[in-house]
C-alpha atoms as a PDB file:
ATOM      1  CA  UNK A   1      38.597  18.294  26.976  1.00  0.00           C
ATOM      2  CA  UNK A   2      38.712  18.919  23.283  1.00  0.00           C
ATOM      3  CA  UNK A   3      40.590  16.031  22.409  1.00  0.00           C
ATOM      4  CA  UNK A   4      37.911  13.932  24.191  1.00  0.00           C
ATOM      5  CA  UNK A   5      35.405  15.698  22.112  1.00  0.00           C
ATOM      6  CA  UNK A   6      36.872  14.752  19.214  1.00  0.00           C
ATOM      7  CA  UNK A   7      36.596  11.217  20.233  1.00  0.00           C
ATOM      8  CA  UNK A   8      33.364  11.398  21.239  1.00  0.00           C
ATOM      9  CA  UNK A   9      32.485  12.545  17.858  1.00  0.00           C
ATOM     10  CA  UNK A  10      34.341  10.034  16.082  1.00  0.00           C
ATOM     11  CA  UNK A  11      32.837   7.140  17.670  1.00  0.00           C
ATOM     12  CA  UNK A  12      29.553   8.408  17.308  1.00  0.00           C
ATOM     13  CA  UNK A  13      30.191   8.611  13.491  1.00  0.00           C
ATOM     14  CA  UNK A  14      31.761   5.119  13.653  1.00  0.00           C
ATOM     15  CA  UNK A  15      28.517   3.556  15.189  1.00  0.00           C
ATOM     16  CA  UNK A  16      26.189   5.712  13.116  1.00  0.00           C
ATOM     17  CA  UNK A  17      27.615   4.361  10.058  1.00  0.00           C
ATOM     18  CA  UNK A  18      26.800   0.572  11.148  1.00  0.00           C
ATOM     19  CA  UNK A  19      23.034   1.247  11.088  1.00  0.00           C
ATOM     20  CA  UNK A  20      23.091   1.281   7.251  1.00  0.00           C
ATOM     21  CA  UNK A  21      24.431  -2.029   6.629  1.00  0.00           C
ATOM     22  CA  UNK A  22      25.538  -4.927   7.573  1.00  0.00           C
ATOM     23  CA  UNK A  23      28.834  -4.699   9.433  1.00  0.00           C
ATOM     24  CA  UNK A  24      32.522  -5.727   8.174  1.00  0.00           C
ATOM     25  CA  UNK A  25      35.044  -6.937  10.291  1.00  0.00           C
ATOM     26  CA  UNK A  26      36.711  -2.786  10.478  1.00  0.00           C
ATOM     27  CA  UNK A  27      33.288  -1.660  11.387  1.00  0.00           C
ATOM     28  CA  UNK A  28      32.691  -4.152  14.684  1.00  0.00           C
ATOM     29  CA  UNK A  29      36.437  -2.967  15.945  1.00  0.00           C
ATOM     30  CA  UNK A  30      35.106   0.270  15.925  1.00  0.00           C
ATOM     31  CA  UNK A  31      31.694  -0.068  17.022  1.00  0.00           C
ATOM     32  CA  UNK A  32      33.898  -1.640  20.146  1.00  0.00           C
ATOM     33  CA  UNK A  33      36.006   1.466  20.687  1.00  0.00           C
ATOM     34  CA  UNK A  34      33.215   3.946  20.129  1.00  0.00           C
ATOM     35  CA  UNK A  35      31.271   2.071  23.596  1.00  0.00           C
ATOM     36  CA  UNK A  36      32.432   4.700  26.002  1.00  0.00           C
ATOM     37  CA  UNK A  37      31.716   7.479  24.348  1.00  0.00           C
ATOM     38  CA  UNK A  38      28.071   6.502  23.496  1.00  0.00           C
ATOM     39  CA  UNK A  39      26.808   5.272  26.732  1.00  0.00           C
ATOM     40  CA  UNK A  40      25.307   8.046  28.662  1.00  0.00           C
ATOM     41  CA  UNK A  41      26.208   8.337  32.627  1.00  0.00           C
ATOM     42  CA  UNK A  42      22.799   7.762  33.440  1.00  0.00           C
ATOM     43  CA  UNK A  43      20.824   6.722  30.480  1.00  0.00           C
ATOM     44  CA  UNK A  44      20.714   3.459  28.192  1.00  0.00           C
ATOM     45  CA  UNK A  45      15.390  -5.708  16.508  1.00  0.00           C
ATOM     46  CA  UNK A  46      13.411  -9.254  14.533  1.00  0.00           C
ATOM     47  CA  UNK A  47      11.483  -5.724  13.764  1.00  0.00           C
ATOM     48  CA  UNK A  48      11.122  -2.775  15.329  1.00  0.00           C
ATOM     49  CA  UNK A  49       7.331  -4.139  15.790  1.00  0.00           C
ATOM     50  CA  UNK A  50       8.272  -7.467  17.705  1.00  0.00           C
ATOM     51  CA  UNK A  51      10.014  -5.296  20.276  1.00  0.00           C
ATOM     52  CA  UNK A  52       8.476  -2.117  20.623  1.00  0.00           C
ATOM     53  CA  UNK A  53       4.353  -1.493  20.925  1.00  0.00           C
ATOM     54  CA  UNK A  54       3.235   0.257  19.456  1.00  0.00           C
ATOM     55  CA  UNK A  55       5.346   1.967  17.006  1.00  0.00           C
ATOM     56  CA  UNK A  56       8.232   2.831  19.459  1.00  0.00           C
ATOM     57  CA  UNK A  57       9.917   5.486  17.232  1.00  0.00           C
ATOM     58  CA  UNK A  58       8.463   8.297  16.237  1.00  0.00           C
ATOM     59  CA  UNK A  59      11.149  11.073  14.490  1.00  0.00           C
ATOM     60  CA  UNK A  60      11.553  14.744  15.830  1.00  0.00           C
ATOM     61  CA  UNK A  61       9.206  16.801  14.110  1.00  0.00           C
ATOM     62  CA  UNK A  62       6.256  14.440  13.897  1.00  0.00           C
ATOM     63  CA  UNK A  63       2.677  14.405  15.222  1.00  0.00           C
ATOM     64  CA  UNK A  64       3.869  11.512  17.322  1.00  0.00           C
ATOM     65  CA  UNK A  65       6.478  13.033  18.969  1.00  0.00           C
ATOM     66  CA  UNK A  66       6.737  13.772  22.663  1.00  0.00           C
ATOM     67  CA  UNK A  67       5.130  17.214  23.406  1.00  0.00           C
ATOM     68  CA  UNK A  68       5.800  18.363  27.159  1.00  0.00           C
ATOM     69  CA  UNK A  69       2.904  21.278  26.410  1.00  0.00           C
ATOM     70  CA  UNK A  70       0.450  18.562  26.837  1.00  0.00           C
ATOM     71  CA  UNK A  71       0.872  18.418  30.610  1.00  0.00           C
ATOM     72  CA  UNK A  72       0.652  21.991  31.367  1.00  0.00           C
ATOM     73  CA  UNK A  73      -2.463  23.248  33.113  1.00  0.00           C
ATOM     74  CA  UNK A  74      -5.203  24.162  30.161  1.00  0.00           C
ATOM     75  CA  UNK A  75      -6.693  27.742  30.416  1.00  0.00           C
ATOM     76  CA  UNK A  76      -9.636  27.454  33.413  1.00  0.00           C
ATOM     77  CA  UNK A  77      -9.093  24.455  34.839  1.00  0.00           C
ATOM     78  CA  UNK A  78      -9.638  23.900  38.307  1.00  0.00           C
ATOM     79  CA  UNK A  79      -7.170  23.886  40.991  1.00  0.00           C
ATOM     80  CA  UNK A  80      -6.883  23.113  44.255  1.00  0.00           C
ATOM     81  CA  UNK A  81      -5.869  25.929  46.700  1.00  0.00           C
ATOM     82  CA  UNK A  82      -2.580  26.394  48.562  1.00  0.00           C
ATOM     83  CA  UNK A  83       0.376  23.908  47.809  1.00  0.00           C
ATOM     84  CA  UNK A  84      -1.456  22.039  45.172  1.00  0.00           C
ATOM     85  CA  UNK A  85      -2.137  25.151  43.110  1.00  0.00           C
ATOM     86  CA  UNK A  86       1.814  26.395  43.213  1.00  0.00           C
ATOM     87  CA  UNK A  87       2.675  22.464  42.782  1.00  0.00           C
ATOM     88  CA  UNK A  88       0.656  22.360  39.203  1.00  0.00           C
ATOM     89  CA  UNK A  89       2.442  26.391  38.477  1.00  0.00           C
ATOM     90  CA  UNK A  90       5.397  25.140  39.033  1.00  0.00           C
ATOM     91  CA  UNK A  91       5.496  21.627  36.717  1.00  0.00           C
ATOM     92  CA  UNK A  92       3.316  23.657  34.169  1.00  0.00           C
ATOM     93  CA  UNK A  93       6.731  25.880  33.530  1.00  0.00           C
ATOM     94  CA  UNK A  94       9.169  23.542  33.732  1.00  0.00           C
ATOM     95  CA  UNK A  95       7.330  21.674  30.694  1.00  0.00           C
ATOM     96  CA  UNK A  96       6.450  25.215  28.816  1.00  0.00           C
ATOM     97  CA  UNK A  97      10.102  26.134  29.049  1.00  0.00           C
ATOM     98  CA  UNK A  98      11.627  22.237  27.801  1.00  0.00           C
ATOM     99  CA  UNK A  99       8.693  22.428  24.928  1.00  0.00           C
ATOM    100  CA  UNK A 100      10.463  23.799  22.416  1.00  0.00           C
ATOM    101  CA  UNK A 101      13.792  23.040  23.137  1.00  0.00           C
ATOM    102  CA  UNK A 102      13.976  20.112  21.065  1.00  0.00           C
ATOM    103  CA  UNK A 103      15.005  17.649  23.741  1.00  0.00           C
ATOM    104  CA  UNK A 104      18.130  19.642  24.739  1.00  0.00           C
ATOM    105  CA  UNK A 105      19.542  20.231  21.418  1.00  0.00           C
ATOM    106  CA  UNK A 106      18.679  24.054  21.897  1.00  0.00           C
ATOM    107  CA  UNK A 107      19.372  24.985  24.864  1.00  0.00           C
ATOM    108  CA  UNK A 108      22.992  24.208  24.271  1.00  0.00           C
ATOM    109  CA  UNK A 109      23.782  26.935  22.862  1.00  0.00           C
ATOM    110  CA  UNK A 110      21.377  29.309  24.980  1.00  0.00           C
ATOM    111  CA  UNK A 111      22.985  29.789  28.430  1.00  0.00           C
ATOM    112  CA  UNK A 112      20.055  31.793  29.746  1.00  0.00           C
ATOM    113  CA  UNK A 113      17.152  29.006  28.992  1.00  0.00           C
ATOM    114  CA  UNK A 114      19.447  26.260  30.366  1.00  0.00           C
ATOM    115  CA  UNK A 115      19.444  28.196  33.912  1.00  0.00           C
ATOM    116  CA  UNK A 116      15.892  28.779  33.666  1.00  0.00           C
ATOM    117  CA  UNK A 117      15.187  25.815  32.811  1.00  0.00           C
ATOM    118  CA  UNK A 118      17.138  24.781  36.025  1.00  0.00           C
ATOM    119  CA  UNK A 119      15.800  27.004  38.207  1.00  0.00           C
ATOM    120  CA  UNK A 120      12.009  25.279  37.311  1.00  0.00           C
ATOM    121  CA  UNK A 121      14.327  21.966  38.173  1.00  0.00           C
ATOM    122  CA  UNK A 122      15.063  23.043  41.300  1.00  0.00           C
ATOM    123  CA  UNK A 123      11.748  24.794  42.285  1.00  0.00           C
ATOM    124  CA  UNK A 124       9.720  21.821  41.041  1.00  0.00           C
ATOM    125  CA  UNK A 125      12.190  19.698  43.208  1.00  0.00           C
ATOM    126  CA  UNK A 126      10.859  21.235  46.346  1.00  0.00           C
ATOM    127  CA  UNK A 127       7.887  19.181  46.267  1.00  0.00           C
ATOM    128  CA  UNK A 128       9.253  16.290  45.795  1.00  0.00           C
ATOM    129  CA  UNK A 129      11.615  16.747  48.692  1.00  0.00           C
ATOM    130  CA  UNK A 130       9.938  14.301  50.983  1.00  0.00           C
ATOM    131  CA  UNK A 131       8.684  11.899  48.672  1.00  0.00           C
ATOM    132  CA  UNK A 132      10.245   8.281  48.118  1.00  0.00           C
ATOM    133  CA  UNK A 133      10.274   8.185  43.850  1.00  0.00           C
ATOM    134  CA  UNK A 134      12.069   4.511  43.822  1.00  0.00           C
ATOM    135  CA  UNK A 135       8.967   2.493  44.644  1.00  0.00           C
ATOM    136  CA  UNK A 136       7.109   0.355  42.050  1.00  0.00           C
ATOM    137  CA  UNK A 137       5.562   4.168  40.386  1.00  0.00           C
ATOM    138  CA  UNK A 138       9.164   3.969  38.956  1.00  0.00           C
ATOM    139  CA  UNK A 139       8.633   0.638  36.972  1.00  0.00           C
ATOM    140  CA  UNK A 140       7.712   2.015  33.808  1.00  0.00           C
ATOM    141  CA  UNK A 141       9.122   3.199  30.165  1.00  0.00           C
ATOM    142  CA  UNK A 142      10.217   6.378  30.124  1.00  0.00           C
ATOM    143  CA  UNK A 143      10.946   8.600  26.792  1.00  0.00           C
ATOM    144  CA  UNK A 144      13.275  11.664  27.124  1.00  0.00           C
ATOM    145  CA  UNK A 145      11.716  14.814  26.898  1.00  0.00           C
ATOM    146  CA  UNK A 146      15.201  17.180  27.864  1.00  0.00           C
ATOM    147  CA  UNK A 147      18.255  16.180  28.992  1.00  0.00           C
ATOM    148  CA  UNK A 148      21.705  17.937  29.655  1.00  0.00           C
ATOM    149  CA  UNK A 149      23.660  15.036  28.760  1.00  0.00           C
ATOM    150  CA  UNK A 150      26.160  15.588  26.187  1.00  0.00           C
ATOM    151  CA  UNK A 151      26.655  12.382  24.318  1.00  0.00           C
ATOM    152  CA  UNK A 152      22.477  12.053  23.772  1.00  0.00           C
ATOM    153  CA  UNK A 153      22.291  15.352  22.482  1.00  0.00           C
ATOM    154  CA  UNK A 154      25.615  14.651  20.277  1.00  0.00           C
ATOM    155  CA  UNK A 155      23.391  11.404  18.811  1.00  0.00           C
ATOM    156  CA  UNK A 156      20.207  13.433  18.442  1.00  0.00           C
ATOM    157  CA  UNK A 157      21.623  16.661  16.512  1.00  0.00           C
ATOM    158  CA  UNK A 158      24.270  14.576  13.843  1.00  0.00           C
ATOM    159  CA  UNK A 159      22.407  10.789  13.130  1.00  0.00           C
ATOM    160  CA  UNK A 160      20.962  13.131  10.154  1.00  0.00           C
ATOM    161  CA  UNK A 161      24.538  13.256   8.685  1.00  0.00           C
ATOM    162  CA  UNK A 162      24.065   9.231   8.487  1.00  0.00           C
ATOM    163  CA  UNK A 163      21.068   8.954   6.865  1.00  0.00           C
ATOM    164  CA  UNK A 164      19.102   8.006   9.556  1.00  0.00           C
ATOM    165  CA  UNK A 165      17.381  10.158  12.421  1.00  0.00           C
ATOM    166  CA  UNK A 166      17.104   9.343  16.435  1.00  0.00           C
ATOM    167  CA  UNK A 167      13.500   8.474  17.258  1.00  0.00           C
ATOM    168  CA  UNK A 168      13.052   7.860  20.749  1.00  0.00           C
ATOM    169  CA  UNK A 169      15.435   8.090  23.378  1.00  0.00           C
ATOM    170  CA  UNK A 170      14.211   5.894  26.753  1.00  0.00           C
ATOM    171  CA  UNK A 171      14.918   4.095  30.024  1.00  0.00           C
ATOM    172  CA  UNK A 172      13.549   1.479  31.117  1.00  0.00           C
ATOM    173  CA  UNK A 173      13.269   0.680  34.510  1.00  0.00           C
ATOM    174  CA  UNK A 174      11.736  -2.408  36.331  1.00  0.00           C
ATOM    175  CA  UNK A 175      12.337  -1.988  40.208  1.00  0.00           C
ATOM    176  CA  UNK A 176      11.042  -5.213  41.018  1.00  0.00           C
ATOM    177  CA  UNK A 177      13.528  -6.872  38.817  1.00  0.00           C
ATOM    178  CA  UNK A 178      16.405  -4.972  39.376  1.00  0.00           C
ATOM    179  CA  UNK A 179      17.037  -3.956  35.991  1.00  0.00           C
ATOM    180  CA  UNK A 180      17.506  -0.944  34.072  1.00  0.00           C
ATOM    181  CA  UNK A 181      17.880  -0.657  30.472  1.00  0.00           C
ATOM    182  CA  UNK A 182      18.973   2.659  28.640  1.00  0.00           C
ATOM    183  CA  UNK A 183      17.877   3.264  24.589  1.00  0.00           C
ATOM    184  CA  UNK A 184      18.349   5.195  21.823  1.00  0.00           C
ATOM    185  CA  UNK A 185      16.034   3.987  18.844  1.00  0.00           C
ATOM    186  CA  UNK A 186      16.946   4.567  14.950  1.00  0.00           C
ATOM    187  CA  UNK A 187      14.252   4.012  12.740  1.00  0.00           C
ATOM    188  CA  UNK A 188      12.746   1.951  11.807  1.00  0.00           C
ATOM    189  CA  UNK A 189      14.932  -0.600  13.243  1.00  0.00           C
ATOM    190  CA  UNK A 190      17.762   0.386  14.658  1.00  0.00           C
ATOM    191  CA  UNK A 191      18.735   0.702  18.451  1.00  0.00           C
ATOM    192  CA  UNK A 192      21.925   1.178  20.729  1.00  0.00           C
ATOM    193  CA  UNK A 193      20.891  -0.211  23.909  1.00  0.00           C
ATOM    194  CA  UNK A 194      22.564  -0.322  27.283  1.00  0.00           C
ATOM    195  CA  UNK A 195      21.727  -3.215  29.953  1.00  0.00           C
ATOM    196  CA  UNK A 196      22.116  -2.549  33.874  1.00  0.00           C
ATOM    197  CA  UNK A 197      21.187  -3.722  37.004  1.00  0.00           C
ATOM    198  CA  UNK A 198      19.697  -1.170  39.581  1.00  0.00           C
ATOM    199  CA  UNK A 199      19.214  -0.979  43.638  1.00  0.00           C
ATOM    200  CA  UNK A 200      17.303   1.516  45.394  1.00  0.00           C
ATOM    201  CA  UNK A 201      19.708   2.762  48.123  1.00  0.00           C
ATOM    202  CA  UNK A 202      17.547   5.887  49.510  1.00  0.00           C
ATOM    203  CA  UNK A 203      13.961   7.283  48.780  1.00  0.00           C
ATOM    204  CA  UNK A 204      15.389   9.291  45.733  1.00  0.00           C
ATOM    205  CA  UNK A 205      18.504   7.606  44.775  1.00  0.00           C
ATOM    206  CA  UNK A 206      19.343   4.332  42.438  1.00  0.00           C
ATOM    207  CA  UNK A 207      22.864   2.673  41.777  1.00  0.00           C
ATOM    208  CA  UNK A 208      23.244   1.008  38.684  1.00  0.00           C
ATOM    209  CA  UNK A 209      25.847  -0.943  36.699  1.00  0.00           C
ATOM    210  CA  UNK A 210      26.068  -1.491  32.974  1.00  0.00           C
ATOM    211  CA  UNK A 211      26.414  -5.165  32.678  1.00  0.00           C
ATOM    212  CA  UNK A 212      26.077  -5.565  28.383  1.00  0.00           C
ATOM    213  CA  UNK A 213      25.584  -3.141  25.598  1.00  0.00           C
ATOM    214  CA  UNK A 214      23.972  -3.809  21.982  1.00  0.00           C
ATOM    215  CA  UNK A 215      24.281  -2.019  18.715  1.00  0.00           C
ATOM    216  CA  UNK A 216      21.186  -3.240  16.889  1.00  0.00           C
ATOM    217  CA  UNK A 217      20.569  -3.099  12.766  1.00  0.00           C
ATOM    218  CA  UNK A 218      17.651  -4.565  10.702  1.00  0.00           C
ATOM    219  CA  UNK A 219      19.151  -8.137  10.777  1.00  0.00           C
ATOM    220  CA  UNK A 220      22.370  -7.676  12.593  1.00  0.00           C
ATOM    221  CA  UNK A 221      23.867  -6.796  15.968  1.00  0.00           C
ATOM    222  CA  UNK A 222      27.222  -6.495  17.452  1.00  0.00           C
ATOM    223  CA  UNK A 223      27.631  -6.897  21.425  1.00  0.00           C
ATOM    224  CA  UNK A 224      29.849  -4.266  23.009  1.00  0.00           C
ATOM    225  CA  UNK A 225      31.663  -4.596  26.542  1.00  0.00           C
ATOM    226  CA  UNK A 226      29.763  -2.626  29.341  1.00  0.00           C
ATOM    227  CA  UNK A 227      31.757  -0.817  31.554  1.00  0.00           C
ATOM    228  CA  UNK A 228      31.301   1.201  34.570  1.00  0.00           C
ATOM    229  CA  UNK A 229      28.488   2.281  37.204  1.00  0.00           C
ATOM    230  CA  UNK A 230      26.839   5.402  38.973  1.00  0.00           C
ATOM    231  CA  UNK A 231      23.860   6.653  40.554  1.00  0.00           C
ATOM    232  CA  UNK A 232      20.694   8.779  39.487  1.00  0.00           C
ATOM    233  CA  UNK A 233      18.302  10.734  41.866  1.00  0.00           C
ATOM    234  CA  UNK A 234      14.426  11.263  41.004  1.00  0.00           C
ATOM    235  CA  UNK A 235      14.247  14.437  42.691  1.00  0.00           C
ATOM    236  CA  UNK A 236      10.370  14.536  41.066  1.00  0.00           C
ATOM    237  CA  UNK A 237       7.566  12.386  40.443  1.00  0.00           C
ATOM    238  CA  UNK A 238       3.958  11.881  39.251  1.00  0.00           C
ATOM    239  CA  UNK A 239       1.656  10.063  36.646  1.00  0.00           C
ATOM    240  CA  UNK A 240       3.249  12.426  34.164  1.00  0.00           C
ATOM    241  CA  UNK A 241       7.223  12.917  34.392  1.00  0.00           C
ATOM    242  CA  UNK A 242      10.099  12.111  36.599  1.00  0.00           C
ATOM    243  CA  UNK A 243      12.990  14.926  37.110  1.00  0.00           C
ATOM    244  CA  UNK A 244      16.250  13.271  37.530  1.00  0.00           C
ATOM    245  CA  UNK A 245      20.226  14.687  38.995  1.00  0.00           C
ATOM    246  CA  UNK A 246      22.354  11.999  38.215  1.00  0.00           C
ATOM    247  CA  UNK A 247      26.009  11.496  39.238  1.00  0.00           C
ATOM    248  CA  UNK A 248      27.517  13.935  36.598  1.00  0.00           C
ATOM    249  CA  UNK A 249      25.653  16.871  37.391  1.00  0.00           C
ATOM    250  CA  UNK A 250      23.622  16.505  34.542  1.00  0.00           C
ATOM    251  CA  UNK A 251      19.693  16.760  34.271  1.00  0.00           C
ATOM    252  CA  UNK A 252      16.753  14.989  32.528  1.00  0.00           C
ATOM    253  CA  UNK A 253      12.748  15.253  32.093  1.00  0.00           C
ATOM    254  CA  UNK A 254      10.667  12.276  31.247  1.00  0.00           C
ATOM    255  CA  UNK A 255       7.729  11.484  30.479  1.00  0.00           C
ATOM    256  CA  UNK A 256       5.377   7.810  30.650  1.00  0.00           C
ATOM    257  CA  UNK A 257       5.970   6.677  27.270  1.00  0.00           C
ATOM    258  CA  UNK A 258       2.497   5.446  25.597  1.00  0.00           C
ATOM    259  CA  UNK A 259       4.343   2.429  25.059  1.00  0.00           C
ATOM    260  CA  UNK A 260       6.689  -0.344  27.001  1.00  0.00           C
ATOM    261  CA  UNK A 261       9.929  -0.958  25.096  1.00  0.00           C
ATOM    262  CA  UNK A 262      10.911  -4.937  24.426  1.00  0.00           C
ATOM    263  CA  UNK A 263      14.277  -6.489  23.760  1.00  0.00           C
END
């Protein structure tokens, strides 16, 4: 496990370092061996403008960054009674408890959040039991709000040490189509993005495949191989967020992003 740590963290730096400048000829071999460890299990510029509208990528710590307080229930508002009212309780703390955890990066190193943080997971799952969440409501792009998954948060906590800082982290998902892409944004216009194709299988659950992979600079871009394939339940779903289990156990909250990503 530790030695595959270690090589997670060295291809991370190795890609990191390609969103400074244009690439040599060392740098592209090892963009090409860092492509495991940077595409997520479940997860996936012309200018940052042509592809993304509006601005696509705001930085952690910014006005424009995702806040998950905003969906919780204000102070007074009306409710309705019975299974509505514990539905809105129980979304309203799994957002207060993700708010400050800055996408995952916190919680870590805090064992006891992470299994609250679960626990709302799980309750808020309830509702969504008998619910089919891979209709056309899942057509959208979604931005990461918290996530378990190790090599995002890896991304997220050290881009700083390269200059540069993750902005949004998405996945884009057009049922219709059949496609799925998965993106982490640098800005201003850097991206590492992951192309897939997707099938509904059950009410909840999607298969998808990687099919091609991108590591995107101002004016360059080096193609990496895709490789391999796995699943992804939406245990929960509204107008607001999706709740996701994938394949490795791991978890993720998203939101509707105010935008819709473009190649």
């Amino acid at each position: 496990v530790d030695r595959l740590v270690c090589c997670q963290r060295s291809s991370a730096r190795s890609a990191c370092r390609l969103l400074f400048r244009a690439p040599t000829e060392t740098d592209k071999r090892a963009a090409m061996a860092a492509t495991p460890f940077l595409v997520p299990a479940l997860s996936r510029p012309t200018t940052s403008a042509e592809r993304l509208v509006p601005n696509p990528n705001p930085c952690p710590g910014t006005s424009s960054h995702p806040n998950p307080r905003r969906f919780c229930r204000p102070p007074g508002a009306a409710l309705s009674a019975g299974a509505g009212e514990s539905l809105l309780l129980a979304k309203a703390d799994l957002v207060d408890l993700i708010s400050d955890q800055e996408r995952g990066v916190r919680t870590e190193g805090d064992a006891s959040r992470r299994s609250e943080i679960i626990r709302a997971i799980d309750a808020l799952s309830r509702y969504g039991a008998d619910t089919v969440t891979t209709g056309p409501s899942l057509s959208a792009t979604w931005r990461m709000l918290w996530t378990t998954e190790k090599e995002q948060l890896f991304i997220i906590k050290n881009a700083h040490l390269f200059g540069i800082q993750t902005g949004d982290v998405l996945q884009v998902i057009d049922v219709e189509k059949g496609l799925l892409n998965n993106v982490i944004t640098f800005p201003p216009s850097g991206a590492f993005f992951v192309r897939s194709t997707c099938e509904a299988v059950s009410p909840q659950r999607v298969n998808f495949r990687f099919t091609s992979a991108v590591l995107r600079g101002g004016n360059w871009q080096i193609p990496l191989p895709p490789f391999g394939q796995g699943w992804f339940e939406s245990v929960y779903l509204d107008e607001d967020i999706r709740v996701v289990k994938d394949i490795r156990g791991d978890y993720l909250v998203v939101d509707r992003a105010p935008y819709s990503w473009k190649e």
